[in-house]
Protein backbone atom coordinates (compact mmCIF):
# COMPACT_ATOMS: atom_id res chain seq x y z
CA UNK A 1 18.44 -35.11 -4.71
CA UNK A 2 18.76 -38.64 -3.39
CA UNK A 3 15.55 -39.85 -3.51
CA UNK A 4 14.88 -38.24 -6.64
CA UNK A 5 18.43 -41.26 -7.79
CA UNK A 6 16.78 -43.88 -5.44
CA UNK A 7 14.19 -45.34 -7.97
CA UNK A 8 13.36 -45.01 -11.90
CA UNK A 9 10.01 -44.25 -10.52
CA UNK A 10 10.87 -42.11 -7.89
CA UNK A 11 8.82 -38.84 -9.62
CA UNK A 12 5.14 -40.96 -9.99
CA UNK A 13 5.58 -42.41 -6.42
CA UNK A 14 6.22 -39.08 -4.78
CA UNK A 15 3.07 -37.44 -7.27
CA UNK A 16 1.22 -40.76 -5.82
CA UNK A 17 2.38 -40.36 -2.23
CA UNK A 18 1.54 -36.18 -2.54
CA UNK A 19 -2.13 -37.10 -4.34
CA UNK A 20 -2.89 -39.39 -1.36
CA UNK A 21 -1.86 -37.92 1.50
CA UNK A 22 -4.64 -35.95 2.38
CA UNK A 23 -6.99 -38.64 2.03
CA UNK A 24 -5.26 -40.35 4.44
CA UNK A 25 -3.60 -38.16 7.05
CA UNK A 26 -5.68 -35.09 6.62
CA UNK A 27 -2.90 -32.96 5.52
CA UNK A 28 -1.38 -32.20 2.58
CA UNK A 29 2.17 -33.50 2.05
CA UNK A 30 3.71 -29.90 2.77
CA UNK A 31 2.45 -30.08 5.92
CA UNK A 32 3.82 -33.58 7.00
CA UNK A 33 7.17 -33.58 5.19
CA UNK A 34 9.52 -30.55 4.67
CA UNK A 35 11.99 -32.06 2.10
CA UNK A 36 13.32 -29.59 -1.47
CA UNK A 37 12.36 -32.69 -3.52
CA UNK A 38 8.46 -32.81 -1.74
CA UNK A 39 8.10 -29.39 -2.60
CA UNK A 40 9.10 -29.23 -6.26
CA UNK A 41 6.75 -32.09 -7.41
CA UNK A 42 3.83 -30.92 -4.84
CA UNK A 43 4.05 -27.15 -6.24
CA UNK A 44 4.07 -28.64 -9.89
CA UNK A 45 0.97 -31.22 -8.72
CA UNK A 46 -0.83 -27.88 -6.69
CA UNK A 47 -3.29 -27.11 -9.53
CA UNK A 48 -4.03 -30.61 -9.82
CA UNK A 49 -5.42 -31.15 -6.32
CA UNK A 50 -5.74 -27.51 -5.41
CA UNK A 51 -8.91 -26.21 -3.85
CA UNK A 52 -9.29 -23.15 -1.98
CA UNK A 53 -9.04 -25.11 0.91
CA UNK A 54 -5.42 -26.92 0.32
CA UNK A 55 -4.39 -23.43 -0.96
CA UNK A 56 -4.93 -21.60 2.57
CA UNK A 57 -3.06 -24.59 4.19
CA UNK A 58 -0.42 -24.00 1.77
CA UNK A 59 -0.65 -20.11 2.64
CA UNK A 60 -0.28 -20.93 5.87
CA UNK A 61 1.84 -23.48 5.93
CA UNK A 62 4.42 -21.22 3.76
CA UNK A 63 3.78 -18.48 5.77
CA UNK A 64 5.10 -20.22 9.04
CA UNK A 65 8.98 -21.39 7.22
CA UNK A 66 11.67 -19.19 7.85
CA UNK A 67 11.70 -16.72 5.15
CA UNK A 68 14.93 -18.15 3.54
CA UNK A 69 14.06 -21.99 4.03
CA UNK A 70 14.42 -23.74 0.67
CA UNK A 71 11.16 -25.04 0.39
CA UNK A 72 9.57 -21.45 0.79
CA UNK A 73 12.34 -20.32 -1.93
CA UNK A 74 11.31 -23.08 -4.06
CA UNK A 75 7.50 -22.71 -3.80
CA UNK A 76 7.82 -18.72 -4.73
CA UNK A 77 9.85 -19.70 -7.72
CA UNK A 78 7.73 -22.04 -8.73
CA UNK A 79 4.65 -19.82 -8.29
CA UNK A 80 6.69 -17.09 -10.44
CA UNK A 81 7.48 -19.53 -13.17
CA UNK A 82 3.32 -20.48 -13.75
CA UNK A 83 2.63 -16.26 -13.55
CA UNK A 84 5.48 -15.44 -16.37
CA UNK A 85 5.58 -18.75 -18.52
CA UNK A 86 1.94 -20.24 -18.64
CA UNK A 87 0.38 -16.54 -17.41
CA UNK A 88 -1.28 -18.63 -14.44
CA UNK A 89 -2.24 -16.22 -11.35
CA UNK A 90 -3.73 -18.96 -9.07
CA UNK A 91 -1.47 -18.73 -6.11
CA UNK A 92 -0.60 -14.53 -6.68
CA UNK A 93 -2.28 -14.22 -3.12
CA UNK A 94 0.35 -16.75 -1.79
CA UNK A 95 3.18 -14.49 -3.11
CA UNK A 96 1.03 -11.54 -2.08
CA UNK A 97 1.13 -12.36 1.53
CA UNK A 98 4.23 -14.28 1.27
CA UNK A 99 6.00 -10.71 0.15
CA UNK A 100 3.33 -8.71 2.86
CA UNK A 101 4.75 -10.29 5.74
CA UNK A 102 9.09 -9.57 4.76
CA UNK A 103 11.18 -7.25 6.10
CA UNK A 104 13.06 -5.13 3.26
CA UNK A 105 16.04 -6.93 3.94
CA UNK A 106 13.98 -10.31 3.59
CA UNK A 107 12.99 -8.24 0.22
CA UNK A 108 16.17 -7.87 -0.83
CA UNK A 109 17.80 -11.24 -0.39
CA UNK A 110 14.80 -13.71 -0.99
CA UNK A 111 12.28 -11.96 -3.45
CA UNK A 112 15.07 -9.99 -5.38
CA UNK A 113 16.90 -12.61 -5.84
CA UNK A 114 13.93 -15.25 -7.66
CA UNK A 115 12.67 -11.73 -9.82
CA UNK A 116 16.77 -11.54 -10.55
CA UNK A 117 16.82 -15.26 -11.57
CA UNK A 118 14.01 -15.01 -13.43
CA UNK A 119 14.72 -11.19 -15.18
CA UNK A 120 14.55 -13.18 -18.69
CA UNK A 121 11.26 -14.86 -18.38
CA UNK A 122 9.62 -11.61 -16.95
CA UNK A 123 10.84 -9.46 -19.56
CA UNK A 124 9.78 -11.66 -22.06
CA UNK A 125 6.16 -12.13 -20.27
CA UNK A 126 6.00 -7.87 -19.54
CA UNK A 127 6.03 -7.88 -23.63
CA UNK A 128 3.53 -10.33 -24.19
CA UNK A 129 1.07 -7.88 -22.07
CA UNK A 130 2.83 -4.63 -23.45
CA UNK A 131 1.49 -6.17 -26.75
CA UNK A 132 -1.78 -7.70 -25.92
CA UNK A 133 -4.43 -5.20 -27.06
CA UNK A 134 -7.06 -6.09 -24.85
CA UNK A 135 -6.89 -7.87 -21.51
CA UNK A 136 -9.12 -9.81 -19.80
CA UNK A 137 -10.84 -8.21 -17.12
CA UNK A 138 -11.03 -10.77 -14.84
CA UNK A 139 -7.06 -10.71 -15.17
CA UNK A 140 -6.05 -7.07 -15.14
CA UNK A 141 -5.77 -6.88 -11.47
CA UNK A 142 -3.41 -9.71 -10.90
CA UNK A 143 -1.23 -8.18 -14.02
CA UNK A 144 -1.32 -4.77 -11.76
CA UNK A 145 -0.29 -7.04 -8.24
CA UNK A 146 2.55 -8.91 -10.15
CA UNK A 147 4.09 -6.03 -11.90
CA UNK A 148 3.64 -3.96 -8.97
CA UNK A 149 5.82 -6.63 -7.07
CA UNK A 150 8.05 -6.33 -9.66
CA UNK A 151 8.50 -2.51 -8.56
CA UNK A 152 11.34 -3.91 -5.86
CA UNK A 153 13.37 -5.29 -7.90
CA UNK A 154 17.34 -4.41 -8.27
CA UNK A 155 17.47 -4.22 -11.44
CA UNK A 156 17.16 -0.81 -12.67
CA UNK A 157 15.98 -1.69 -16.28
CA UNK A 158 12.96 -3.85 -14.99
CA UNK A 159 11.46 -1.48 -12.36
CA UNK A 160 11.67 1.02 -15.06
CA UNK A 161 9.73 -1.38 -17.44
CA UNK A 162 7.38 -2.52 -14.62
CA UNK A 163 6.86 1.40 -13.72
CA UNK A 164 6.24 1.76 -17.52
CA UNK A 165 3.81 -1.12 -17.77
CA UNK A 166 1.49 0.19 -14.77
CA UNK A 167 1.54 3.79 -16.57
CA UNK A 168 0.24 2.39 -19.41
CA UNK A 169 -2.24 0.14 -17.86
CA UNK A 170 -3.13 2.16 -15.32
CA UNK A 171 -4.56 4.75 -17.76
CA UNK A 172 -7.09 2.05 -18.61
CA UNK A 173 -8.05 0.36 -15.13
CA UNK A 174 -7.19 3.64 -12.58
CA UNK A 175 -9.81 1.96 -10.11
CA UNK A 176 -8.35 -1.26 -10.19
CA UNK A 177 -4.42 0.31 -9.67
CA UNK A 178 -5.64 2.19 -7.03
CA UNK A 179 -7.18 -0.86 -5.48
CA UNK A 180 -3.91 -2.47 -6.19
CA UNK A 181 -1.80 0.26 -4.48
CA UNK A 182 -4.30 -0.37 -1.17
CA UNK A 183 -3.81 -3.84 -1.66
CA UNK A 184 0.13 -3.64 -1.24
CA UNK A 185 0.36 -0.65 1.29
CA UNK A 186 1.59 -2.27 3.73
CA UNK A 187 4.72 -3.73 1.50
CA UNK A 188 7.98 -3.16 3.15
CA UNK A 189 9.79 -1.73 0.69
CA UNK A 190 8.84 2.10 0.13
CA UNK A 191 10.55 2.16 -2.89
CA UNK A 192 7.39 0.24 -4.65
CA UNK A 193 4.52 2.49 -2.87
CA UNK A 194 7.04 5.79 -4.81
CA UNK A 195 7.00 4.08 -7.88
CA UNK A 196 3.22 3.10 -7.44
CA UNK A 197 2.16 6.39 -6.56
CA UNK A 198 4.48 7.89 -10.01
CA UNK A 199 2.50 5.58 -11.84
């Protein structure tokens, strides 16, 4: 983008500009400037000033963008990215109510589209877990949430291997799939509460 061409140092000023913000407006940058560029280096700098308090205003803040602005596009994607790559589940709930409040046409066209974008990187991260022996417990439920988000995906192949994956798990932590499965009733796609319920 251009301001990312503007300066050599354009990427540590914005990280400066997004660190400081809140100590001197209150807000965090997402809330004071809705610009692609703010967003990528803010959602890669979240976990650095992230407390549960800047993560509700991001919540909420995300939650009041028109479902296909870029910034609310990016965010997801980048939220995706730290779940499948690094195995990172810190801002699931975002996604969680992010995917809670769309339409199955929103579905369809926003979430679809990321899970289809990133179909490598999952299948490569629904492995890792297929082969893990032993889970952490403190992680087993946000496995569950994500593959069960997974479940609404177009791709035949992966909701197949996400159905597959909650089987299996789900044999080992029934409690904490059904928990999951209250969790995400209120999803609009009914395809993922069928496959949820197979499972």
């Amino acid at each position: 983008s251009e301001i990312e061409k503007n300066h050599p140092l354009s990427e540590d000023i914005i990280k400066s500009i997004i660190f400081l913000c809140p100590k001197y407006t209150g807000k965090s940058i997402f809330e004071v400037m809705h610009n692609p560029t703010i967003a990528k280096y803010s959602s890669q700098m979240i976990e650095v000033v992230a407390n549960d308090q800047n993560r509700m205003s991001l919540n909420n803040f995300l939650l009041s963008q028109d479902v296909n602005s870029e910034t609310l596009k990016y965010y997801i994607e980048s939220f995706v990215s730290e779940i499948v790559i690094f195995e990172k589940y810190d801002n699931l709930n975002i996604i969680k109510s992010l995917l809670l409040k769309m339409s199955i046409t929103e579905l369809n066209t926003v979430w679809c589209e990321i899970v289809r974008s990133k179909t490598k990187d999952i299948f490569i991260y629904l492995d890792k877990i297929n082969n893990r022996k032993q889970h952490e417990e403190s992680t087993v439920s946000n496995i569950l949430l994500f593959i069960s988000f997974l479940l609404s995906s177009t791709n035949r192949l992966l909701r197949d291997t996400a159905t597959n994956m909650l089987v299996l798990l789900g044999e080992k932590q029934l409690l904490k799939l059904f928990i999951v499965f209250k969790d995400i009733d209120q999803i609009g796609d009914l395809y993922v509460k069928e496959r949820l319920i197979a499972s």
